[in-house]
N, C-alpha and C. Protein backbone atom coordinates (compact mmCIF):
# COMPACT_ATOMS: atom_id res chain seq x y z
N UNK A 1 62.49 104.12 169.43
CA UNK A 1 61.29 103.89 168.67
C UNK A 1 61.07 102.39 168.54
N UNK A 2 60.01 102.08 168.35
CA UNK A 2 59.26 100.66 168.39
C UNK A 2 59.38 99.98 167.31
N UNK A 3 59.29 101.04 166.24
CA UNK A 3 58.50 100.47 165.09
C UNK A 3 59.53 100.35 164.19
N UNK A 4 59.42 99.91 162.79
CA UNK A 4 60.02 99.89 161.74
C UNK A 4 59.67 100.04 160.00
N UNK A 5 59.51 100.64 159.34
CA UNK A 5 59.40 100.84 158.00
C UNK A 5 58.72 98.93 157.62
N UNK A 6 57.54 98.76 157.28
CA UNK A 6 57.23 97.70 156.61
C UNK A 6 56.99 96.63 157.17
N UNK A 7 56.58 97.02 158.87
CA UNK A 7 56.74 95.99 159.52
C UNK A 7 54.73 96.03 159.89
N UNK A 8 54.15 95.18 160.29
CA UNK A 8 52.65 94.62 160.77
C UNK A 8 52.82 95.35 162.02
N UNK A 9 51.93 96.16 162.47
CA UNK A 9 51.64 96.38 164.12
C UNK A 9 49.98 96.80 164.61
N UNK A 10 49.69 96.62 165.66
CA UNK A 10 48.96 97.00 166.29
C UNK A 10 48.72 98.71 166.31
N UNK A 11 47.42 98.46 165.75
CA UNK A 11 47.16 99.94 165.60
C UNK A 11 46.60 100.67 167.02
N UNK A 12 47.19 101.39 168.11
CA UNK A 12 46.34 101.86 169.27
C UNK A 12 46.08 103.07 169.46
N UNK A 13 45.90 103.52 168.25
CA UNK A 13 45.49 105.09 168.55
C UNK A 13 44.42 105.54 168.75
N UNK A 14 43.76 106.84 169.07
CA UNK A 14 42.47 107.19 169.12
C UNK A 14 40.93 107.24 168.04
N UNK A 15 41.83 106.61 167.06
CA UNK A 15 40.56 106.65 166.13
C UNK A 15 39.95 105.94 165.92
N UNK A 16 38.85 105.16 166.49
CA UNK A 16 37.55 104.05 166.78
C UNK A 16 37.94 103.27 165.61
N UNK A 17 37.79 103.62 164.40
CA UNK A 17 37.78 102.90 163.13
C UNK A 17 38.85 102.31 163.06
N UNK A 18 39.67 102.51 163.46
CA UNK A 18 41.53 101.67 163.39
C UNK A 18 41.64 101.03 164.66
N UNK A 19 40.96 101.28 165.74
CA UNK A 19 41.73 100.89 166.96
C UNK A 19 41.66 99.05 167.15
N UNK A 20 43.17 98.71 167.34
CA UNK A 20 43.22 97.22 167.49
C UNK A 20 43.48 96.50 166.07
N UNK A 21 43.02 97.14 164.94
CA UNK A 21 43.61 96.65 164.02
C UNK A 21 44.80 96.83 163.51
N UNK A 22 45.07 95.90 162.65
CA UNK A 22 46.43 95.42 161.64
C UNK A 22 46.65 95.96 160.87
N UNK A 23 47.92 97.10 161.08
CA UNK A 23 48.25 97.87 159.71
C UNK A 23 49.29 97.60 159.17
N UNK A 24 50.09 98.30 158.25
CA UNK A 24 51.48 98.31 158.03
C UNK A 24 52.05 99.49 158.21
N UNK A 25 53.01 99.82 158.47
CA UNK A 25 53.95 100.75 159.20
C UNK A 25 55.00 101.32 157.88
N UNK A 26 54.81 102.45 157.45
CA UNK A 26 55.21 103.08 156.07
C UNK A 26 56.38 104.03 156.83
N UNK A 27 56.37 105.11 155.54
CA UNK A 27 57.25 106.06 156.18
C UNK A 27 57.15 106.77 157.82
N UNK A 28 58.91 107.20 158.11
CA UNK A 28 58.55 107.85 158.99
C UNK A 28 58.38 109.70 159.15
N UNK A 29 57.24 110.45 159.58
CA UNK A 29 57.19 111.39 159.35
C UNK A 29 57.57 112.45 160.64
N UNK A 30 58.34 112.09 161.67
CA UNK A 30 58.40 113.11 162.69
C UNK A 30 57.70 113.29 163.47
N UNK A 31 57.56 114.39 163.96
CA UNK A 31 56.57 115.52 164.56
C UNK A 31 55.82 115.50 163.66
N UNK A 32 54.25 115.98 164.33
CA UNK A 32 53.20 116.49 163.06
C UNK A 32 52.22 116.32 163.66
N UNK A 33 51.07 117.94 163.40
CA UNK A 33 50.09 117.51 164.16
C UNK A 33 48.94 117.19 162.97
N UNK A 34 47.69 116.48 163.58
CA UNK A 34 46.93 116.13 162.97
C UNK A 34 45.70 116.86 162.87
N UNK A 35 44.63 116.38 161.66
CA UNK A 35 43.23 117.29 161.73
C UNK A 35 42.83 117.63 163.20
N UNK A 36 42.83 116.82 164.15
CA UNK A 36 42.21 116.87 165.75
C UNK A 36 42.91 117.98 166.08
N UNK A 37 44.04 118.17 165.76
CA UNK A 37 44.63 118.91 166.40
C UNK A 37 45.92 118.60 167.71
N UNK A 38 45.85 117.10 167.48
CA UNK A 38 46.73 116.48 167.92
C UNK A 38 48.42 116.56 168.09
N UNK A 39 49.54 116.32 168.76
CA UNK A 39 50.61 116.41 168.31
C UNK A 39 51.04 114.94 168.06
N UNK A 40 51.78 114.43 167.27
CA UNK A 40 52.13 113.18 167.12
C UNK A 40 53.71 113.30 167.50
N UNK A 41 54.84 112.99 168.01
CA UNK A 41 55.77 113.23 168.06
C UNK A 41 56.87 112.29 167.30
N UNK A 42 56.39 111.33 167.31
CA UNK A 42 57.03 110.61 166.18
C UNK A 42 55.81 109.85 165.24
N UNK A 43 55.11 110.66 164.26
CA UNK A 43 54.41 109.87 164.10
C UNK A 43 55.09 108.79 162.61
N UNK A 44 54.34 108.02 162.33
CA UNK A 44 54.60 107.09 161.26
C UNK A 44 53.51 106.85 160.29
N UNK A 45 53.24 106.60 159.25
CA UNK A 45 52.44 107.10 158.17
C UNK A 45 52.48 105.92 157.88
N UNK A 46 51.10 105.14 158.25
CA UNK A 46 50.13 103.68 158.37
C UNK A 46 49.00 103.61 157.22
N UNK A 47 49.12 102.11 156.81
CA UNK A 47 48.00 102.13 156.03
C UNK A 47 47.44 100.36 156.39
N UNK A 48 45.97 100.09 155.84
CA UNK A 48 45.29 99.32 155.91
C UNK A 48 44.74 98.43 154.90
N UNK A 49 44.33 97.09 154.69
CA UNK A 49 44.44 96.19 153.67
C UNK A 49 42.65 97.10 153.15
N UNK A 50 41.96 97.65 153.80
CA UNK A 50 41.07 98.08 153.22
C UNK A 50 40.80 99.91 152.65
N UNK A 51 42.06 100.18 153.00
CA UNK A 51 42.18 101.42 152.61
C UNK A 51 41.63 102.04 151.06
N UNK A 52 41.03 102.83 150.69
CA UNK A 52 40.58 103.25 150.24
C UNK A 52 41.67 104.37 149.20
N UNK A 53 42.07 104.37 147.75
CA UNK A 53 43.26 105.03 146.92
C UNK A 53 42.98 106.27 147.93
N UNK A 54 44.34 107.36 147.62
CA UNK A 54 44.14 108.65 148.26
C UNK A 54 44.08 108.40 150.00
N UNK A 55 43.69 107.59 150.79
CA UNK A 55 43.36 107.53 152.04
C UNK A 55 45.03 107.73 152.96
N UNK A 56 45.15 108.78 153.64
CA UNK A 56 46.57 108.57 154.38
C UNK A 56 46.45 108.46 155.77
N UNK A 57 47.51 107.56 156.11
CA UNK A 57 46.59 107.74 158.22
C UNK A 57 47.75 107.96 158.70
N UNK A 58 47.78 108.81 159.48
CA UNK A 58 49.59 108.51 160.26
C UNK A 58 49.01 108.37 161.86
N UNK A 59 49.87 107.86 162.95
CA UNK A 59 49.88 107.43 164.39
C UNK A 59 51.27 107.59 164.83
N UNK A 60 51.03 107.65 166.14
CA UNK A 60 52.88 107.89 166.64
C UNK A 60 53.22 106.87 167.26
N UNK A 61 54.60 106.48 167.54
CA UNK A 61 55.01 105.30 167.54
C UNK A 61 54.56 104.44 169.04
N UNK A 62 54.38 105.80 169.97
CA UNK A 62 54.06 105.14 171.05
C UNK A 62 52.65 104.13 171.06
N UNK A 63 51.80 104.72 169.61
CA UNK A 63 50.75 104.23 169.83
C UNK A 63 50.32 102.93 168.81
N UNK A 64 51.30 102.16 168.43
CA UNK A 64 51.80 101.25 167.37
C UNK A 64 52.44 100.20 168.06
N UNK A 65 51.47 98.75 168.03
CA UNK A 65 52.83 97.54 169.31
C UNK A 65 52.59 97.15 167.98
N UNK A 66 53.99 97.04 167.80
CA UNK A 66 54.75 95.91 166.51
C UNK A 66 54.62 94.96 166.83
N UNK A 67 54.49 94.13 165.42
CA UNK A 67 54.23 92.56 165.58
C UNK A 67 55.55 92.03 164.93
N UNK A 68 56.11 91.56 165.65
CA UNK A 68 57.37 90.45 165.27
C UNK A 68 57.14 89.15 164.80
N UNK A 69 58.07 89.14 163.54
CA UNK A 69 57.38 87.88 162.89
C UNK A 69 57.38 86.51 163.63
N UNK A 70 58.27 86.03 164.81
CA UNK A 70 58.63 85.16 165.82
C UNK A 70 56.94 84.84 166.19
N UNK A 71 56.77 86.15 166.65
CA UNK A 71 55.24 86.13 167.22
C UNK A 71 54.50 85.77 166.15
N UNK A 72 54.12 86.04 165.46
CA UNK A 72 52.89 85.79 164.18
C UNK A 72 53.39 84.55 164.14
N UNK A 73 53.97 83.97 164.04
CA UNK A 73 54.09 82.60 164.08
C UNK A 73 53.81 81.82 164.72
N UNK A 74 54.26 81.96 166.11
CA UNK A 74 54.06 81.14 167.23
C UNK A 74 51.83 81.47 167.13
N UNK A 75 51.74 82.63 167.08
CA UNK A 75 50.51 82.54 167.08
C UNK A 75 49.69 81.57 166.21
N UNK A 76 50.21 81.84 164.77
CA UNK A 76 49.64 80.27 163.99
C UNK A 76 49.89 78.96 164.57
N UNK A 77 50.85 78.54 165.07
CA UNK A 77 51.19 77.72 165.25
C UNK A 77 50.13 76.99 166.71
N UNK A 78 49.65 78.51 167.80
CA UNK A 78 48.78 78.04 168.69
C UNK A 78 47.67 78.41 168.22
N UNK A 79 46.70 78.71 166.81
CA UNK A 79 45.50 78.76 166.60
C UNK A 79 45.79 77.36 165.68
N UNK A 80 46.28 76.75 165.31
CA UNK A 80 46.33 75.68 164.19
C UNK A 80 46.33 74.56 165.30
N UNK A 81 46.39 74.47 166.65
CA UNK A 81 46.98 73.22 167.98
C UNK A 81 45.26 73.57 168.14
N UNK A 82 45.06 74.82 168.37
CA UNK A 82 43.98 74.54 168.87
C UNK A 82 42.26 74.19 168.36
N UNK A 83 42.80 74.39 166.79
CA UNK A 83 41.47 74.31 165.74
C UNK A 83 41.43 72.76 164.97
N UNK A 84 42.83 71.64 165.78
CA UNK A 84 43.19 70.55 165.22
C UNK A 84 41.98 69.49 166.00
């Protein structure tokens, strides 16, 4: 598995409204299928800085690129070189 409990990742799943954005990576829930009718096989139970109380989203791990904090950094570090 990719991911980790509490960690920032790339959201790439099928749902237009999430896709490409920045979530956080919560519990992990298994197997489980979704309203679509989907199977998730490992999914992980994600949420969003604009989430809405009550709102739950889960995605499976394949579809989640973790962001390592190394990276988030180096990334500030080349938007701050390049906005100087």
């Amino acid at each position: 598995m990719r991911c980790k409990t509490g960690e920032l990742a790339y959201d790439l799943g099928s749902n237009p409204r999430h896709y490409g954005r920045i979530c956080t990576v919560g519990e992990y829930r298994g197997p489980c299928r979704v309203i679509d009718g989907r199977e998730l096989p490992n999914a992980w139970q994600i949420t969003f800085s604009d989430d809405k109380p009550g709102e739950e989203w889960v995605e499976d791990d394949s579809r989640l690129l973790p962001i390592r904090p190394g990276e988030l950094e180096e990334t500030e570090n080349k938007e701050a070189t390049w906005t100087a």
